[in-house]
C-alpha atoms as a PDB file:
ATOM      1  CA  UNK A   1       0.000   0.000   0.000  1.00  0.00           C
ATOM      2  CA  UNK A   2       1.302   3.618  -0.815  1.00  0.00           C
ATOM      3  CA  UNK A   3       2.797   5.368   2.173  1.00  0.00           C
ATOM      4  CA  UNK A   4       0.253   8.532   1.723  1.00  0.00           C
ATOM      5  CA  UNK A   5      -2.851   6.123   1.482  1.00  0.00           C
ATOM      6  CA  UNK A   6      -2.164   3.888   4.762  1.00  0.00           C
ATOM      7  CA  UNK A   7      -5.079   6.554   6.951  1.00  0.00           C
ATOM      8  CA  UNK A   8      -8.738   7.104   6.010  1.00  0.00           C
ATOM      9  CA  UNK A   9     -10.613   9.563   5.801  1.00  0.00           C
ATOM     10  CA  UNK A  10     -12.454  12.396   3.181  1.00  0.00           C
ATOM     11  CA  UNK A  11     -11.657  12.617  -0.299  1.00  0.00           C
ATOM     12  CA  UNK A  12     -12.705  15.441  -1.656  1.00  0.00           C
ATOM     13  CA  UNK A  13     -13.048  16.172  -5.433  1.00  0.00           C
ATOM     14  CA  UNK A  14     -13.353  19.991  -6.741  1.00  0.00           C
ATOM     15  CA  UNK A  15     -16.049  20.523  -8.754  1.00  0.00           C
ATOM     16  CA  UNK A  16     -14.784  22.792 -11.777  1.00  0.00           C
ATOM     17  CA  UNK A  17     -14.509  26.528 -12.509  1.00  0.00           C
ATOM     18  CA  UNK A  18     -15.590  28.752  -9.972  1.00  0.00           C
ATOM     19  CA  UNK A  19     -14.788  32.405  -8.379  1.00  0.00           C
ATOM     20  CA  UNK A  20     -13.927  31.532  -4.802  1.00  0.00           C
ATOM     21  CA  UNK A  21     -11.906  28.049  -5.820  1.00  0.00           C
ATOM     22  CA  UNK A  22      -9.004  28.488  -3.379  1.00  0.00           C
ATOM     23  CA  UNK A  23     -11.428  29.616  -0.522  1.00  0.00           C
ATOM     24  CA  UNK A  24     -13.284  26.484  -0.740  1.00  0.00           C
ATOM     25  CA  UNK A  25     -10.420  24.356  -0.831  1.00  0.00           C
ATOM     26  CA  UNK A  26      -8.614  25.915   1.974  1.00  0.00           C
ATOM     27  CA  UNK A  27     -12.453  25.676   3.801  1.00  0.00           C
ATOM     28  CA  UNK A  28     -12.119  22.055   3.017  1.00  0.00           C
ATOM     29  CA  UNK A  29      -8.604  21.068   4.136  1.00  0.00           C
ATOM     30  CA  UNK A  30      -9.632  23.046   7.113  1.00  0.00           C
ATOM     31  CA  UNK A  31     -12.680  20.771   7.841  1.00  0.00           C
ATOM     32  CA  UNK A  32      -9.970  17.442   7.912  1.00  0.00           C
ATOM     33  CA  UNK A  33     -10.145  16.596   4.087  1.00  0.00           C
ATOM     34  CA  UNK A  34      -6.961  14.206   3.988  1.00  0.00           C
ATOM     35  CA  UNK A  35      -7.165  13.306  -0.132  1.00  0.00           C
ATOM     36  CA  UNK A  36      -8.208  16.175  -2.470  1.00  0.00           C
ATOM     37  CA  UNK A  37      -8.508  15.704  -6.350  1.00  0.00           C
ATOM     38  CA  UNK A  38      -8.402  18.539  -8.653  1.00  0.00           C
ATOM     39  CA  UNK A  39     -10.887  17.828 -11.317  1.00  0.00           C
ATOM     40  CA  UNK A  40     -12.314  20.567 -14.779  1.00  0.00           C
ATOM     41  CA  UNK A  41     -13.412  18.689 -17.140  1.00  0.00           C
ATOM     42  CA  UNK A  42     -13.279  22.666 -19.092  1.00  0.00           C
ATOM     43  CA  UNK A  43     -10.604  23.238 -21.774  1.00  0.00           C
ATOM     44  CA  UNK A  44      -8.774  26.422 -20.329  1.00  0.00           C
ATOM     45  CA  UNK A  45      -5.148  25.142 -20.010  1.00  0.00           C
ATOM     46  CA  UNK A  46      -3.776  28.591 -18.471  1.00  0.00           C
ATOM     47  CA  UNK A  47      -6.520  28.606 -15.604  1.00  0.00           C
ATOM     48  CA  UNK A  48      -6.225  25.217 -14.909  1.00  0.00           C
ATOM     49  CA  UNK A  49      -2.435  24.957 -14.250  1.00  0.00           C
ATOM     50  CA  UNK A  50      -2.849  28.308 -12.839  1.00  0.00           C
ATOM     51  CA  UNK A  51      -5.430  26.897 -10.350  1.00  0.00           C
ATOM     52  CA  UNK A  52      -3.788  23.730  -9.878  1.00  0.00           C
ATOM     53  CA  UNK A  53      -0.604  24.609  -8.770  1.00  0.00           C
ATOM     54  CA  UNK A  54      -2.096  27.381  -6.250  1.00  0.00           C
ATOM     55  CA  UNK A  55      -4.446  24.159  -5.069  1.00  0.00           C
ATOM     56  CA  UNK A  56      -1.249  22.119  -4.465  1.00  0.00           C
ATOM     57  CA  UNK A  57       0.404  24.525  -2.206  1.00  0.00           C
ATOM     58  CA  UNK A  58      -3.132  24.966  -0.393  1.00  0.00           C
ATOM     59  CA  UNK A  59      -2.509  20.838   0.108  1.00  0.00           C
ATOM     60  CA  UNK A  60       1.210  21.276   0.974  1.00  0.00           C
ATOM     61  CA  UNK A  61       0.603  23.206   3.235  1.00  0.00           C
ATOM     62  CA  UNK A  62      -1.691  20.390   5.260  1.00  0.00           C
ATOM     63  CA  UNK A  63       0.373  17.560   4.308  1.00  0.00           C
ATOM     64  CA  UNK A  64      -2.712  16.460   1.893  1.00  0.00           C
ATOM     65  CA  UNK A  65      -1.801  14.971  -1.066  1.00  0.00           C
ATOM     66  CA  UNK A  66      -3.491  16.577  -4.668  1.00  0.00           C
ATOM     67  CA  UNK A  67      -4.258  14.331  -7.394  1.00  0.00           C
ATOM     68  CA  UNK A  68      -5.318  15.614 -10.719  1.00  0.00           C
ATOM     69  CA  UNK A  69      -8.443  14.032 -12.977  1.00  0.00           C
ATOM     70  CA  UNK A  70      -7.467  12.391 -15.717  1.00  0.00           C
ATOM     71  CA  UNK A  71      -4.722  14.457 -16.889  1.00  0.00           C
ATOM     72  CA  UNK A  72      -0.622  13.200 -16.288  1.00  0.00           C
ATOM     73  CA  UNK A  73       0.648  16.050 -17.732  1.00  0.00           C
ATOM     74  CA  UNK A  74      -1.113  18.544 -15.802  1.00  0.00           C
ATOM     75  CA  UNK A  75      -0.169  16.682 -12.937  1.00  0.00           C
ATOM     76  CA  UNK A  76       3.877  16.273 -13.777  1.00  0.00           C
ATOM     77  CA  UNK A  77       3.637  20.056 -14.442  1.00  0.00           C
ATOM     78  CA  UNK A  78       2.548  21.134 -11.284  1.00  0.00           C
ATOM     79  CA  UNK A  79       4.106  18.487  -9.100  1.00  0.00           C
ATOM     80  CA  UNK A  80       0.905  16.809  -7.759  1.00  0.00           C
ATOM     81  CA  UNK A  81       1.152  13.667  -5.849  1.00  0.00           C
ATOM     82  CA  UNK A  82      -0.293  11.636  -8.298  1.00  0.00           C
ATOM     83  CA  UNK A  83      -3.392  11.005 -11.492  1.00  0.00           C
ATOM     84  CA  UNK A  84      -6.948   9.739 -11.384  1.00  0.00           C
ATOM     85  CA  UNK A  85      -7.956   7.468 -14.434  1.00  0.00           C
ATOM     86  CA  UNK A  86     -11.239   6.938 -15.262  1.00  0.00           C
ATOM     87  CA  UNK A  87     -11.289   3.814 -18.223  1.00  0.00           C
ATOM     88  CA  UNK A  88     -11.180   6.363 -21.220  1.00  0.00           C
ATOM     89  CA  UNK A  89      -7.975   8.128 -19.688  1.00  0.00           C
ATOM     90  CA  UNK A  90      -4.833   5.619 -20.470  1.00  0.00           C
ATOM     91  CA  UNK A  91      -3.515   2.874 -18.450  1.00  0.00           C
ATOM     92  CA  UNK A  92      -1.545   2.578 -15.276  1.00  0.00           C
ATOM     93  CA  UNK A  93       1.726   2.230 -16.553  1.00  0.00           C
ATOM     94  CA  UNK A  94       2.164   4.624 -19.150  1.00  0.00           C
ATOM     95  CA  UNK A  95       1.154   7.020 -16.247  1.00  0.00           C
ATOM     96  CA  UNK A  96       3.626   5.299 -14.011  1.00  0.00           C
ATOM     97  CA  UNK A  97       5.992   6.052 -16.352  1.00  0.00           C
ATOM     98  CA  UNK A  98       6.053   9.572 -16.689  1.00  0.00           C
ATOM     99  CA  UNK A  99       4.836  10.119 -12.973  1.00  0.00           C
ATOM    100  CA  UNK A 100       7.749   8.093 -11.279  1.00  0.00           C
ATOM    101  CA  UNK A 101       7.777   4.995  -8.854  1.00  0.00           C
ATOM    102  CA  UNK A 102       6.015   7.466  -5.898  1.00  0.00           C
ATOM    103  CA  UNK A 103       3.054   9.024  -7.707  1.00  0.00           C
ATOM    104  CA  UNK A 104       0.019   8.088  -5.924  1.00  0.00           C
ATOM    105  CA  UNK A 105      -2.355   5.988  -9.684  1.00  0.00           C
ATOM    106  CA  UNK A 106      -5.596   5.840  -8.659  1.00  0.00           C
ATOM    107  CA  UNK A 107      -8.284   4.287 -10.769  1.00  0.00           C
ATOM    108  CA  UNK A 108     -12.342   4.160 -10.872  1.00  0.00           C
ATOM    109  CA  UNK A 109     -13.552   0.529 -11.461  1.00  0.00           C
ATOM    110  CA  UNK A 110     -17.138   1.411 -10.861  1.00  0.00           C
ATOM    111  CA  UNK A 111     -19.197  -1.583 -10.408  1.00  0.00           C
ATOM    112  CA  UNK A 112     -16.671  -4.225 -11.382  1.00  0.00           C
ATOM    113  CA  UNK A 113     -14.687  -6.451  -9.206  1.00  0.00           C
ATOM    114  CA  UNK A 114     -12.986  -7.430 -12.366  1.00  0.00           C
ATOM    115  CA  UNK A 115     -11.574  -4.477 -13.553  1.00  0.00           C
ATOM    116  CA  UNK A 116     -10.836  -3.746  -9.835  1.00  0.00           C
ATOM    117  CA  UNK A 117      -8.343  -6.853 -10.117  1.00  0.00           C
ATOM    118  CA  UNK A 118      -7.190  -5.582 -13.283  1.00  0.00           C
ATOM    119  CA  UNK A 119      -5.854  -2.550 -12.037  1.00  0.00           C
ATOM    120  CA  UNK A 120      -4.500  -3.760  -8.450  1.00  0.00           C
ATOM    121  CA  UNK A 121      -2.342  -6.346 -10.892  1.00  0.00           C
ATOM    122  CA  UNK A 122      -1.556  -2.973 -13.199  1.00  0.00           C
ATOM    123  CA  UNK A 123      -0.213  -1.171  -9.961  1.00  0.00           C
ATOM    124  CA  UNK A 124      -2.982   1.215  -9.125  1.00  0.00           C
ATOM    125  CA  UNK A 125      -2.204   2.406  -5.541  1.00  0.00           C
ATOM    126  CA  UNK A 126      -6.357   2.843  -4.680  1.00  0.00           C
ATOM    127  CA  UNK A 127      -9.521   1.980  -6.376  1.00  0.00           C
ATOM    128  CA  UNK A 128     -12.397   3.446  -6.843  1.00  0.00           C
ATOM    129  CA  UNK A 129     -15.825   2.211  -6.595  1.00  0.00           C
ATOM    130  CA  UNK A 130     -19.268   4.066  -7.562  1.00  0.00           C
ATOM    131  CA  UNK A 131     -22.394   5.161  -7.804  1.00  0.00           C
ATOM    132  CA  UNK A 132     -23.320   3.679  -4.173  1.00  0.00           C
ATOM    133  CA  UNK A 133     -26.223   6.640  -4.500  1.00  0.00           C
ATOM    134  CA  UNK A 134     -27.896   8.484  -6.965  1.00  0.00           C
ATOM    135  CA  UNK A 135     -24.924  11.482  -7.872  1.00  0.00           C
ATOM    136  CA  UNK A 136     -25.928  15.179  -8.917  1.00  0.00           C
ATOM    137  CA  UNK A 137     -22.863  15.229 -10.625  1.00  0.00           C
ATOM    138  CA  UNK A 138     -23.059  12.000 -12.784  1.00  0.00           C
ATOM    139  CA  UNK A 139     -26.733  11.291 -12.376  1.00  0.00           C
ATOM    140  CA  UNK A 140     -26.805   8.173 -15.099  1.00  0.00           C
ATOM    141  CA  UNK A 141     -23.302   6.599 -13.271  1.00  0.00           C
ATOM    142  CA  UNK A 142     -23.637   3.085 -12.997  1.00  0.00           C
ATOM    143  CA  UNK A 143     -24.367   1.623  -9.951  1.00  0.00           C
ATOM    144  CA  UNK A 144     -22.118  -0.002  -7.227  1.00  0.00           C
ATOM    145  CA  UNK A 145     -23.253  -2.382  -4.593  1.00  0.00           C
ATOM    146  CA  UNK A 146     -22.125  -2.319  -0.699  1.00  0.00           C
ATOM    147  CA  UNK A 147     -20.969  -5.900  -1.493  1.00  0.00           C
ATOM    148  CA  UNK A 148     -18.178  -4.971  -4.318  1.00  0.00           C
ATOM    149  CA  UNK A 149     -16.229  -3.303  -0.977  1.00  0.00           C
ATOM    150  CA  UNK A 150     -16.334  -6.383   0.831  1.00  0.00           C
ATOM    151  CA  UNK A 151     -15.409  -8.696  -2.521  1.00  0.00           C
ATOM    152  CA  UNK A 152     -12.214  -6.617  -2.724  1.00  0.00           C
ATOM    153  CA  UNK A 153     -10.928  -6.343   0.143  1.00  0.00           C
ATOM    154  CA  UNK A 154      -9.069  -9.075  -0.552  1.00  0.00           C
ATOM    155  CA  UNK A 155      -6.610  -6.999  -2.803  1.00  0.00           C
ATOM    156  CA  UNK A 156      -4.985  -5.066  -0.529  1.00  0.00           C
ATOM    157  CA  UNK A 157      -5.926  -1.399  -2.152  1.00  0.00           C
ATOM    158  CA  UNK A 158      -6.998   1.165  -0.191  1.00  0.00           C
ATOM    159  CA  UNK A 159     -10.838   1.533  -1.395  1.00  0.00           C
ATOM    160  CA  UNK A 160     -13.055   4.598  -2.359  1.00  0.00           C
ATOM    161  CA  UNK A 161     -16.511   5.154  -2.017  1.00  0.00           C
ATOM    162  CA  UNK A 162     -17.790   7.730  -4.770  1.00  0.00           C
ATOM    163  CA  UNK A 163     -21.594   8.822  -5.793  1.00  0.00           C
ATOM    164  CA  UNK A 164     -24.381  10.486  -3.633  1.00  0.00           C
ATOM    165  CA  UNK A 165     -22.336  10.028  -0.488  1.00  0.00           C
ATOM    166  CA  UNK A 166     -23.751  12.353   2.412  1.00  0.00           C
ATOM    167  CA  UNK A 167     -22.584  12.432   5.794  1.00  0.00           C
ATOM    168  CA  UNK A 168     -25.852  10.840   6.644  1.00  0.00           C
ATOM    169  CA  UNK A 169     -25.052   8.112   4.130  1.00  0.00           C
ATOM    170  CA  UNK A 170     -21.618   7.440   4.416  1.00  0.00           C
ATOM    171  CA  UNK A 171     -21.462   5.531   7.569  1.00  0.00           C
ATOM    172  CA  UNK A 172     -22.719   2.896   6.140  1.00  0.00           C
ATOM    173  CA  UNK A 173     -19.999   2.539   3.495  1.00  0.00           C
ATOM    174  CA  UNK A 174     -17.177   3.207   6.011  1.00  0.00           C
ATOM    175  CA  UNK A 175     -18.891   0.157   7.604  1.00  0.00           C
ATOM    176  CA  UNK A 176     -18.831  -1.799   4.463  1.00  0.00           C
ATOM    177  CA  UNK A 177     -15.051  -1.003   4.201  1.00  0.00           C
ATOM    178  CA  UNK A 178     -14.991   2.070   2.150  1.00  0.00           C
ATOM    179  CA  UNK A 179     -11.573   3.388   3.292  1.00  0.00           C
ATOM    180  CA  UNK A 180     -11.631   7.192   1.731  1.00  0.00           C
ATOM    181  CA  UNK A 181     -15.522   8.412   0.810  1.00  0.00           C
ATOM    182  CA  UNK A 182     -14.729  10.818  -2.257  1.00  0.00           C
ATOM    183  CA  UNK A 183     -17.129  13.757  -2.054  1.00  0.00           C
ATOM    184  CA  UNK A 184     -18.106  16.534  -4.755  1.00  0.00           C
ATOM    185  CA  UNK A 185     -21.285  18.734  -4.554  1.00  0.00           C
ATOM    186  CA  UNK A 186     -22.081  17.126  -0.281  1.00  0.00           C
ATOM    187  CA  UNK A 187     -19.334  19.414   0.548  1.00  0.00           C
ATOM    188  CA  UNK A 188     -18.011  22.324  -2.119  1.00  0.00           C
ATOM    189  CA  UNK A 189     -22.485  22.442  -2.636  1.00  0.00           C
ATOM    190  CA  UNK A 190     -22.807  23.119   0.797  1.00  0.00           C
ATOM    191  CA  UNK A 191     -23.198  27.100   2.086  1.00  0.00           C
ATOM    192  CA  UNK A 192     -20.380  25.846   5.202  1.00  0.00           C
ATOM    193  CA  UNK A 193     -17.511  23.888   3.080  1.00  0.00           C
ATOM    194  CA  UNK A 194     -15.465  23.743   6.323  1.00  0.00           C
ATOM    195  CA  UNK A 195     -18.483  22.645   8.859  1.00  0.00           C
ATOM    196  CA  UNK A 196     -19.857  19.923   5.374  1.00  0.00           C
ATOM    197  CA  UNK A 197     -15.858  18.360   5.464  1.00  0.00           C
ATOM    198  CA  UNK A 198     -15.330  18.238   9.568  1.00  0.00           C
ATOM    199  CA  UNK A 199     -19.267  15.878   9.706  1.00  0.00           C
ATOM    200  CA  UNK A 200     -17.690  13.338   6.814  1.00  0.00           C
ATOM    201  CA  UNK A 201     -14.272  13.536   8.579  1.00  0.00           C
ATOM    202  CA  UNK A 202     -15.991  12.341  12.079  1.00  0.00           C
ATOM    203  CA  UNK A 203     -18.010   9.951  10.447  1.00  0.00           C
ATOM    204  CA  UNK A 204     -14.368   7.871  10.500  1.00  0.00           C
ATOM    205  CA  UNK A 205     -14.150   8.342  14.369  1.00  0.00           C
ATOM    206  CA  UNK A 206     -17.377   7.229  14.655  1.00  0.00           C
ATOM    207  CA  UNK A 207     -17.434   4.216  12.229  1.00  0.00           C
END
């Protein structure tokens, strides 16, 4: 298991342009996210190395590692700890490659313990799993069951909950064995980022 992944705790995922970007990440550190994933799906190269490298010092700052959605270059430019791949975004290895040994390669499987396996035999350092609930953000995302956490366990991987996770909701998965629950509108959607992160990061005192 990577070094940076052996806690649990809140992922959180941004959730694209927006004015007060920095504020709400600094809210959510602040609140006890421990992963945080830098994700525009928008096609503004300038901004978005401009915001991700300001959003990696935020996470430097709080010892929180930054991974960047779907895009190695991005994150080799701005020295992030590592790349989420979705299946359309290139394989493990090739990111490896230009990444280095350390970078954390983390990798959605959705509702398949078989592509799960893939990956853990590719070198993916987490996995994650998802839609456990109906998502604002991908509303038609397939659909993972409670059981797919406790099928690969198994493999060693630390193991991400994504989809329509609330802090009223995500008990239940930490109870499955969700290790990180990755959060997008339940916290930067929220009026009180900071109060929305610190009620998903006691949910893993609690549970």
């Amino acid at each position: 298991m990577h070094e940076r992944l052996k806690g649990r705790g809140l992922y959180v995922i941004t959730d694209g342009p927006r004015p007060n970007l920095l504020e709400v990440v600094a809210q959510a550190l602040a609140g006890g996210a421990r992963l945080l994933q830098y994700r525009d799906k928008t096609t503004d190269p300038a901004r978005r190395l401009t915001e991700a490298r300001s959003i990696r010092a935020l996470c430097a700052a709080r010892g929180v590692p930054m991974i960047v959605n779907d895009d190695v270059a991005l994150a080799l430019s701005v020295g992030a700890a590592g790349v989420h791949l979705g299946e359309d975004d290139g394989d493990v290895a090739a990111a490896r490659a230009v990444l280095g040994p350390d970078a954390i390669i983390g990798v959605s499987c959705y509702d398949s313990a078989e592509r799960a396996r893939q990956m853990a035999a590719a070198g993916a350092d987490y996995l994650a799993f998802g839609a456990f609930f109906p998502s604002p953000t991908k509303p038609h995302a397939r659909r993972a069951s409670f059981e797919l956490l406790r099928q690969t366990a198994a493999l060693g991987l630390p193991r991400v909950a994504i989809g329509g996770i609330t802090p009223d909701n995500g008990g239940s998965l930490i109870d499955a064995g969700a290790d990180y629950l990755a959060v997008i509108s339940a916290v930067f959607g929220d009026p009180d980022v900071r109060g929305a992160a610190t009620r998903f990061a006691q949910l893993f005192t609690s549970h």
